[in-house]
N, C-alpha and C. Protein backbone atom coordinates (compact mmCIF):
# COMPACT_ATOMS: atom_id res chain seq x y z
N UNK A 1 47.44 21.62 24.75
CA UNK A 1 46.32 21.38 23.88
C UNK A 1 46.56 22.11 22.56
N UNK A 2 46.47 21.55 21.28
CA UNK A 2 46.38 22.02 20.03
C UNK A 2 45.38 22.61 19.65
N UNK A 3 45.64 23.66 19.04
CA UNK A 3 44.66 24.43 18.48
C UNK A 3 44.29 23.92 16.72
N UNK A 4 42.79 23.97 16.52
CA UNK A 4 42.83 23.33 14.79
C UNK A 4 42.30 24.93 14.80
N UNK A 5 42.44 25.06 13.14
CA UNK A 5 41.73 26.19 12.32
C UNK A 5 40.89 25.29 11.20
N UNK A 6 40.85 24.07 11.14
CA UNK A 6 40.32 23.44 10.82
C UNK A 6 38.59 23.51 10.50
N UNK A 7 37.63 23.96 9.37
CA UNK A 7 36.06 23.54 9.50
C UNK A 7 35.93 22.32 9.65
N UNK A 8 34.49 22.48 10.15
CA UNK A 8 33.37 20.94 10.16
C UNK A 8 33.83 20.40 9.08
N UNK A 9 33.41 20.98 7.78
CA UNK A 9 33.45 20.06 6.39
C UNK A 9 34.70 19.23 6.22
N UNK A 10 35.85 20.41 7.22
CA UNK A 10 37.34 19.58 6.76
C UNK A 10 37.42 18.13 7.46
N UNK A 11 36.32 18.11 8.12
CA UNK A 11 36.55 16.96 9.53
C UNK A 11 35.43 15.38 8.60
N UNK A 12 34.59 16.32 8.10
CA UNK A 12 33.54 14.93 7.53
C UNK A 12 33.84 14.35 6.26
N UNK A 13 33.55 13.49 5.88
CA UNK A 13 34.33 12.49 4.77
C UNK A 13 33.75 12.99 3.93
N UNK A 14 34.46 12.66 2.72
CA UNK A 14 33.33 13.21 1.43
C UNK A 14 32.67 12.30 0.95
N UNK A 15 31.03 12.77 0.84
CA UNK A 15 29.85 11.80 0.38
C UNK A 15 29.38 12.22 -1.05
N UNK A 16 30.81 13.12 -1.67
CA UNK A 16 29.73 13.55 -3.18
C UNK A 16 28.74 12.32 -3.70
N UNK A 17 30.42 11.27 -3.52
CA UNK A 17 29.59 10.60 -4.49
C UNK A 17 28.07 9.66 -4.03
N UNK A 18 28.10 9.75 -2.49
CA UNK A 18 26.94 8.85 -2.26
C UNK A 18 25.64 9.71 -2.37
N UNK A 19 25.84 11.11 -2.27
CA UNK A 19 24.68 12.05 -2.28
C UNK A 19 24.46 11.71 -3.44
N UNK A 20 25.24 11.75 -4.72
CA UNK A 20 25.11 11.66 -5.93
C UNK A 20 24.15 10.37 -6.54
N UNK A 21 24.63 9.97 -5.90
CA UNK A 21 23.87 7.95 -6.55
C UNK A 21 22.44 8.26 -5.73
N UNK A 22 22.38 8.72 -3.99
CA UNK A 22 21.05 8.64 -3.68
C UNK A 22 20.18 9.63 -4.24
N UNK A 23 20.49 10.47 -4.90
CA UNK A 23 19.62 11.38 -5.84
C UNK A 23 19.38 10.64 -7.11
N UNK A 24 20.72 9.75 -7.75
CA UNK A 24 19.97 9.75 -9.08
C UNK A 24 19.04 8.46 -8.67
N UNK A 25 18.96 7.22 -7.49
CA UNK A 25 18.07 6.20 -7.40
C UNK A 25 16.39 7.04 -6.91
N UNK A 26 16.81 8.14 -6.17
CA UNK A 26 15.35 8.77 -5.52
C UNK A 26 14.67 8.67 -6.97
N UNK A 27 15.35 9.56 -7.82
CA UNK A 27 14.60 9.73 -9.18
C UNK A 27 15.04 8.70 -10.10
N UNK A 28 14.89 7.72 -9.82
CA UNK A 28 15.32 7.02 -11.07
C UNK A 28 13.48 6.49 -11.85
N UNK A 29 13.39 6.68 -12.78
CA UNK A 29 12.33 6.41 -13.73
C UNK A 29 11.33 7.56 -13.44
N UNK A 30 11.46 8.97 -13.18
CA UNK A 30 10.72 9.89 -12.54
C UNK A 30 10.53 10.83 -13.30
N UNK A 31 9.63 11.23 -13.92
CA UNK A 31 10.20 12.19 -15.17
C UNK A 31 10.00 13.58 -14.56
N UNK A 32 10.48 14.37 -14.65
CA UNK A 32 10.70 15.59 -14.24
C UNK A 32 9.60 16.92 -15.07
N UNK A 33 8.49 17.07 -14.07
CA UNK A 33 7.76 18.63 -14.47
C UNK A 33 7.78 19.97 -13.78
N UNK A 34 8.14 20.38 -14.95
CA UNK A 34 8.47 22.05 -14.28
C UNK A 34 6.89 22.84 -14.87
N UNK A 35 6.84 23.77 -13.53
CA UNK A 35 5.25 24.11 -13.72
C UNK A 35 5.79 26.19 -13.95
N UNK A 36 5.68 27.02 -14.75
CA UNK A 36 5.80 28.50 -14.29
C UNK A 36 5.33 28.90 -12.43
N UNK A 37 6.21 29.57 -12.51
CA UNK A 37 6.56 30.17 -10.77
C UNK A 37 4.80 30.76 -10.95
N UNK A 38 4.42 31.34 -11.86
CA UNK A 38 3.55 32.23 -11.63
C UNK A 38 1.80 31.15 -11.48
N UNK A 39 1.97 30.54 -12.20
CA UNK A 39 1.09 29.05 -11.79
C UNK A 39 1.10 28.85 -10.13
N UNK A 40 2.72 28.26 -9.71
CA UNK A 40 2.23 27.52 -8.53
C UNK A 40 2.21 28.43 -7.72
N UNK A 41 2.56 29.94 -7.82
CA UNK A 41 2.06 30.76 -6.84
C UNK A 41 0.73 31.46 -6.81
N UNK A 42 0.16 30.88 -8.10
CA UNK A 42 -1.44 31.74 -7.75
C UNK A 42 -2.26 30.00 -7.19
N UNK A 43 -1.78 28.69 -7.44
CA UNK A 43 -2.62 27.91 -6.78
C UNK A 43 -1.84 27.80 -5.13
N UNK A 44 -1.36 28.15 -4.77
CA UNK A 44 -0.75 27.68 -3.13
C UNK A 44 -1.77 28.86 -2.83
N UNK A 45 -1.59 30.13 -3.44
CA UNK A 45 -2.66 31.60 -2.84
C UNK A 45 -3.38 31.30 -2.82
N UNK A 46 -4.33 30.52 -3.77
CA UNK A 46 -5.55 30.17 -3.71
C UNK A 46 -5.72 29.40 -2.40
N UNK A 47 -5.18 28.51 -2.43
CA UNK A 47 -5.33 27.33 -1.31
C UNK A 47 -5.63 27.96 0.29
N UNK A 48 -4.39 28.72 -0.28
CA UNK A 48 -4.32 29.55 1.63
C UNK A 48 -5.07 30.60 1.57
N UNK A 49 -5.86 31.55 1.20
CA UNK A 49 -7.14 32.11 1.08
C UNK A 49 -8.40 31.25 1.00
N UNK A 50 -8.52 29.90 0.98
CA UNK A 50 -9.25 28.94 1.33
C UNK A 50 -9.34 28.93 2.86
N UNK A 51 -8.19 28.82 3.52
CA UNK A 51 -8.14 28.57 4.59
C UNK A 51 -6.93 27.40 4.57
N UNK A 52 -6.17 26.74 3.64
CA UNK A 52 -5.27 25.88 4.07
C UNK A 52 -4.15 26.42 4.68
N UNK A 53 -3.59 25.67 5.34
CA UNK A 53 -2.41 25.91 5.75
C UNK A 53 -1.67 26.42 4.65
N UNK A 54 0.10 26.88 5.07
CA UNK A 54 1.24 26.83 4.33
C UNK A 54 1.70 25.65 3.38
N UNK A 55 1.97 24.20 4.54
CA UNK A 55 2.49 23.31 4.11
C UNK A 55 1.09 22.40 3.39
N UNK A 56 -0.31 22.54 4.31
CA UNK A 56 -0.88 21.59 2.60
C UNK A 56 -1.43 22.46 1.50
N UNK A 57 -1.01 23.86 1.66
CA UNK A 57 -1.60 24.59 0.49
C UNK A 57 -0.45 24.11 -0.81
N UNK A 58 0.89 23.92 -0.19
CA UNK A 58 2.00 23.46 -1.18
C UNK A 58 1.84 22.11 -1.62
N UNK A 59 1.30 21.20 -0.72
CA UNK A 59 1.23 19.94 -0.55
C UNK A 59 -0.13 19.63 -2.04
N UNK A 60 -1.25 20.26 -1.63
CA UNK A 60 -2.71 19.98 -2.33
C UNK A 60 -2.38 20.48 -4.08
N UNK A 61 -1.71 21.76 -3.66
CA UNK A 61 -1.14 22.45 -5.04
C UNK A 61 -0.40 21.79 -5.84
N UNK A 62 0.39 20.93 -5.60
CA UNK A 62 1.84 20.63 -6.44
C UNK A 62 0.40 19.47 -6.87
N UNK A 63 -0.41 18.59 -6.39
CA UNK A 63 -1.24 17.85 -6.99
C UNK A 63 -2.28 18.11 -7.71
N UNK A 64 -3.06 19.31 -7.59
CA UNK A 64 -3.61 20.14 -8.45
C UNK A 64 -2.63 20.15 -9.57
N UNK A 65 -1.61 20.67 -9.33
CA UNK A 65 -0.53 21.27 -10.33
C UNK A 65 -0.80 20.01 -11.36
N UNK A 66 0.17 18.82 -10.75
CA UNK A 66 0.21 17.75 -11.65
C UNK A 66 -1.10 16.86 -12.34
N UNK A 67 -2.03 17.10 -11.67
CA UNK A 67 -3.04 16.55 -12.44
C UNK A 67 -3.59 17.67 -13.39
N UNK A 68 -3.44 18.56 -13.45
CA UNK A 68 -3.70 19.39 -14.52
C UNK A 68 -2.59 19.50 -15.83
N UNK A 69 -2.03 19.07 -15.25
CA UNK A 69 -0.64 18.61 -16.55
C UNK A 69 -0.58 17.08 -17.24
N UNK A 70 -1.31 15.86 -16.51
CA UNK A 70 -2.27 14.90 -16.52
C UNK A 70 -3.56 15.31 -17.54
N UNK A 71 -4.33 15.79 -17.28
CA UNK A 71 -5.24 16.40 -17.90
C UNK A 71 -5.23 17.01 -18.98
N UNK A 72 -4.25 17.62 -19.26
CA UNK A 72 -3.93 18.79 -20.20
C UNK A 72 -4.93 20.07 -20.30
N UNK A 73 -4.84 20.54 -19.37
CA UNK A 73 -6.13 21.59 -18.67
C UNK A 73 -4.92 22.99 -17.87
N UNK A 74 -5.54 23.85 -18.43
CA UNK A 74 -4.74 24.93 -17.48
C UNK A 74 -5.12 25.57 -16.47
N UNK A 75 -4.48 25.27 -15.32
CA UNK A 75 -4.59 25.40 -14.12
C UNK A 75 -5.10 26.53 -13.63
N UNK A 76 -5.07 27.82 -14.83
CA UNK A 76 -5.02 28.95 -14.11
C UNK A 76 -7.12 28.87 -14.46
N UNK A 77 -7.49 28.17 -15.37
CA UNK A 77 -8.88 27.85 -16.06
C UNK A 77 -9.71 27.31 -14.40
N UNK A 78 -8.69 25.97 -14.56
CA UNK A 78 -9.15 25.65 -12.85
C UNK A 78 -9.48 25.70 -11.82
N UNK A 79 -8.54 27.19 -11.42
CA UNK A 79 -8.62 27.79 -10.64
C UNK A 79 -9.92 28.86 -10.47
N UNK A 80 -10.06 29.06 -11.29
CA UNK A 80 -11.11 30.09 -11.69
C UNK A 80 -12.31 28.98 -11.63
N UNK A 81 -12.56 28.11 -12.20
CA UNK A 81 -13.76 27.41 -12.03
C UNK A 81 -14.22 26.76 -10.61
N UNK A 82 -12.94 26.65 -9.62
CA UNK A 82 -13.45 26.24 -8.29
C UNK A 82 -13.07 27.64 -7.42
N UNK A 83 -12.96 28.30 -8.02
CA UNK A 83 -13.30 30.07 -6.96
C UNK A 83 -14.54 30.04 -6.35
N UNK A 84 -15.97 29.50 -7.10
CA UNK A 84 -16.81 29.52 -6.49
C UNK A 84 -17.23 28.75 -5.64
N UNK A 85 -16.66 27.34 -5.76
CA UNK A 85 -16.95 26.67 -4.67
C UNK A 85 -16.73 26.93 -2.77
N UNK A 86 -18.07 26.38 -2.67
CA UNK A 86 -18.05 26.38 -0.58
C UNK A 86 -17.01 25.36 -0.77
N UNK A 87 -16.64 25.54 0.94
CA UNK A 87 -15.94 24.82 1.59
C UNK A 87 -16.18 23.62 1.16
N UNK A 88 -17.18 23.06 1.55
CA UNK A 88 -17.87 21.60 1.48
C UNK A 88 -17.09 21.00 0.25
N UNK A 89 -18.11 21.58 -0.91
CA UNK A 89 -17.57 21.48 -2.15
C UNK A 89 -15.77 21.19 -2.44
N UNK A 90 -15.53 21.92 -2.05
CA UNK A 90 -13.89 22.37 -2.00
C UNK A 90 -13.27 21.14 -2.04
N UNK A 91 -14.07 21.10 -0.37
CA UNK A 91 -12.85 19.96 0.42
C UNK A 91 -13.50 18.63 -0.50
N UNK A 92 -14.63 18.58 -1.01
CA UNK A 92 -14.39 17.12 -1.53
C UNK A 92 -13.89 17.15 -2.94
N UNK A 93 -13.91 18.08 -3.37
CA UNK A 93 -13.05 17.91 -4.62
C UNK A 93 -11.38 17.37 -4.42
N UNK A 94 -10.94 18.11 -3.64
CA UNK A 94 -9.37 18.63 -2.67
C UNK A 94 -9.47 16.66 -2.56
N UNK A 95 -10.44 16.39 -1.48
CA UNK A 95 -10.50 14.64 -1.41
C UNK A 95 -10.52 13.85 -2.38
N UNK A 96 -11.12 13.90 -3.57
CA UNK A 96 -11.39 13.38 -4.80
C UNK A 96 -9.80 13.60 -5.51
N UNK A 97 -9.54 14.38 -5.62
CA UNK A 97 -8.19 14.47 -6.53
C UNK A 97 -7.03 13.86 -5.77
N UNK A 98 -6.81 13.75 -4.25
CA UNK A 98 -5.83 13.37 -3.72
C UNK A 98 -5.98 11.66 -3.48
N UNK A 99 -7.31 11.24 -3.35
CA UNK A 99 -7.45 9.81 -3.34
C UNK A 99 -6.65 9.72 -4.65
N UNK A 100 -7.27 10.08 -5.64
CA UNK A 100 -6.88 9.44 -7.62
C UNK A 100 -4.99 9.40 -7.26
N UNK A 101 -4.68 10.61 -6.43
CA UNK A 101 -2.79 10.46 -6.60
C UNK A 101 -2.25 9.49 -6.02
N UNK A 102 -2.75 8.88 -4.61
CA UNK A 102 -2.69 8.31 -3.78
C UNK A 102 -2.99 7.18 -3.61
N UNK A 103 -1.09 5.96 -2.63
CA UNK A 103 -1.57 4.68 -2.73
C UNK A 103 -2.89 3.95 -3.09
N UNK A 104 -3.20 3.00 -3.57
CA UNK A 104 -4.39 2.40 -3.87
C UNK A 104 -4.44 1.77 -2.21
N UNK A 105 -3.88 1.16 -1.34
CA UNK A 105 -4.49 0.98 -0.09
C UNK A 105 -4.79 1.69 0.85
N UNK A 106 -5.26 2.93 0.70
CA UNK A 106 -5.14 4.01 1.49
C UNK A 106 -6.23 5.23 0.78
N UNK A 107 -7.16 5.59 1.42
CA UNK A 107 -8.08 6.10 1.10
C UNK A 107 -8.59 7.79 1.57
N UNK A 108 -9.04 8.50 1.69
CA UNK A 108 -9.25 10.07 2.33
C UNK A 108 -10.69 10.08 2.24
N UNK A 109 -11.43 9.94 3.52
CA UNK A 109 -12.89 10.17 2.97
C UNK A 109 -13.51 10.86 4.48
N UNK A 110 -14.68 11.73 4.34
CA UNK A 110 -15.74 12.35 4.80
C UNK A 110 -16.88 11.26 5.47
N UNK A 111 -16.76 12.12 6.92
CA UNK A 111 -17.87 11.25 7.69
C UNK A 111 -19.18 11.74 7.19
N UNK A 112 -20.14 10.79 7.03
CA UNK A 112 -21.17 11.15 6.84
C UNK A 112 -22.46 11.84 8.12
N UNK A 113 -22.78 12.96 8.31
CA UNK A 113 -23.47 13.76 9.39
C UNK A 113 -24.84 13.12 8.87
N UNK A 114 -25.33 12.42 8.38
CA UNK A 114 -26.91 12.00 8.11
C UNK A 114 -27.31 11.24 9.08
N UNK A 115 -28.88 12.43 10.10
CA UNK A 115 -29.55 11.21 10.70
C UNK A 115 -30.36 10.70 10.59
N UNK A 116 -30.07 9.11 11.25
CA UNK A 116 -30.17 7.72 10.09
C UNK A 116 -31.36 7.55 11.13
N UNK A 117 -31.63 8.04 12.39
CA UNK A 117 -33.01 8.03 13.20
C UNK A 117 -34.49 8.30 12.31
N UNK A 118 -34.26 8.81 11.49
CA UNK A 118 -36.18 9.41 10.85
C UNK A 118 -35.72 8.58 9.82
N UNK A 119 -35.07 7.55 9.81
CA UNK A 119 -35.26 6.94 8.31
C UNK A 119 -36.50 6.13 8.70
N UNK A 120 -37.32 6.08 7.94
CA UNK A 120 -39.09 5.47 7.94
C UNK A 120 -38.75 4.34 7.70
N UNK A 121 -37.69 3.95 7.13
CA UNK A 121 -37.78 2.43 6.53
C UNK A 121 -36.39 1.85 7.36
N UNK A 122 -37.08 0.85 8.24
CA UNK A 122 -36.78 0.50 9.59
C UNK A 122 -37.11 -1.06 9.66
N UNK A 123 -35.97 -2.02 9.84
CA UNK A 123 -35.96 -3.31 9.96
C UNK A 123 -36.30 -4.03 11.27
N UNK A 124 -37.25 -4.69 11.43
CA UNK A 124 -36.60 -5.87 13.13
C UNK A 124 -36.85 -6.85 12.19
N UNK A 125 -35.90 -7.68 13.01
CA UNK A 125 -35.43 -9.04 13.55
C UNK A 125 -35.80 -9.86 14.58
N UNK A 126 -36.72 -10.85 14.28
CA UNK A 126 -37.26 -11.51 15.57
C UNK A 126 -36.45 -12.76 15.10
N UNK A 127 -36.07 -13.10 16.28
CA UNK A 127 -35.55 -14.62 16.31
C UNK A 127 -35.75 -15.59 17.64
């Protein structure tokens, strides 16, 4: 039996160039925004002192991020103006901004808890 000294890498074909082309088609017509480190780390903090997770505090943030660059509004202003918001509040804002990013067939919405029992104004149907 032969011995190799051979690496993995020496064994797999080279894909520069296909890594290369599937990066530039991922981004092709994509324009590229860079946000300060110190931005997207005070909105992910924010998020997760909310109570979000890790991954949608990064997730909700990078869309905060970009619609405030959309806007032309600074984020750190933003941030400060929904500090006070409850949960409630929060989360439908958090819903409101991610519908606007998000496919048009595909929607994010809140069940409504209203009971519809004491509504006074009450239909029958005789037939």
């Amino acid at each position: 039996m032969e011995s190799s000294t051979g690496t993995v890498s020496d064994t797999q074909p080279n894909n520069d160039s296909l890594v290369l082309t599937k990066k530039y088609f991922d981004n092709y017509q994509k324009a590229r925004i860079n946000y300060p480190s110190n931005q997207v780390d005070a909105v992910i903090g924010f998020f997760e002192s909310k109570g979000f997770e890790k991954t949608a505090a990064i997730s909700v943030g990078s869309v905060i991020l970009q619609q405030a660059k959309i806007d032309q509004i600074s984020v750190m202003e933003l941030i400060d103006k929904i500090k006070t918001f409850d949960s409630v509040k929060l989360n439908e804002l958090v819903g409101a901004i991610l519908n606007n990013n998000r496919n048009k067939n595909s929607i994010l919405g809140f069940r409504d808890t209203e009971d519809n029992s004491k509504n006074i104004y009450s239909r029958n149907i005789l037939t």
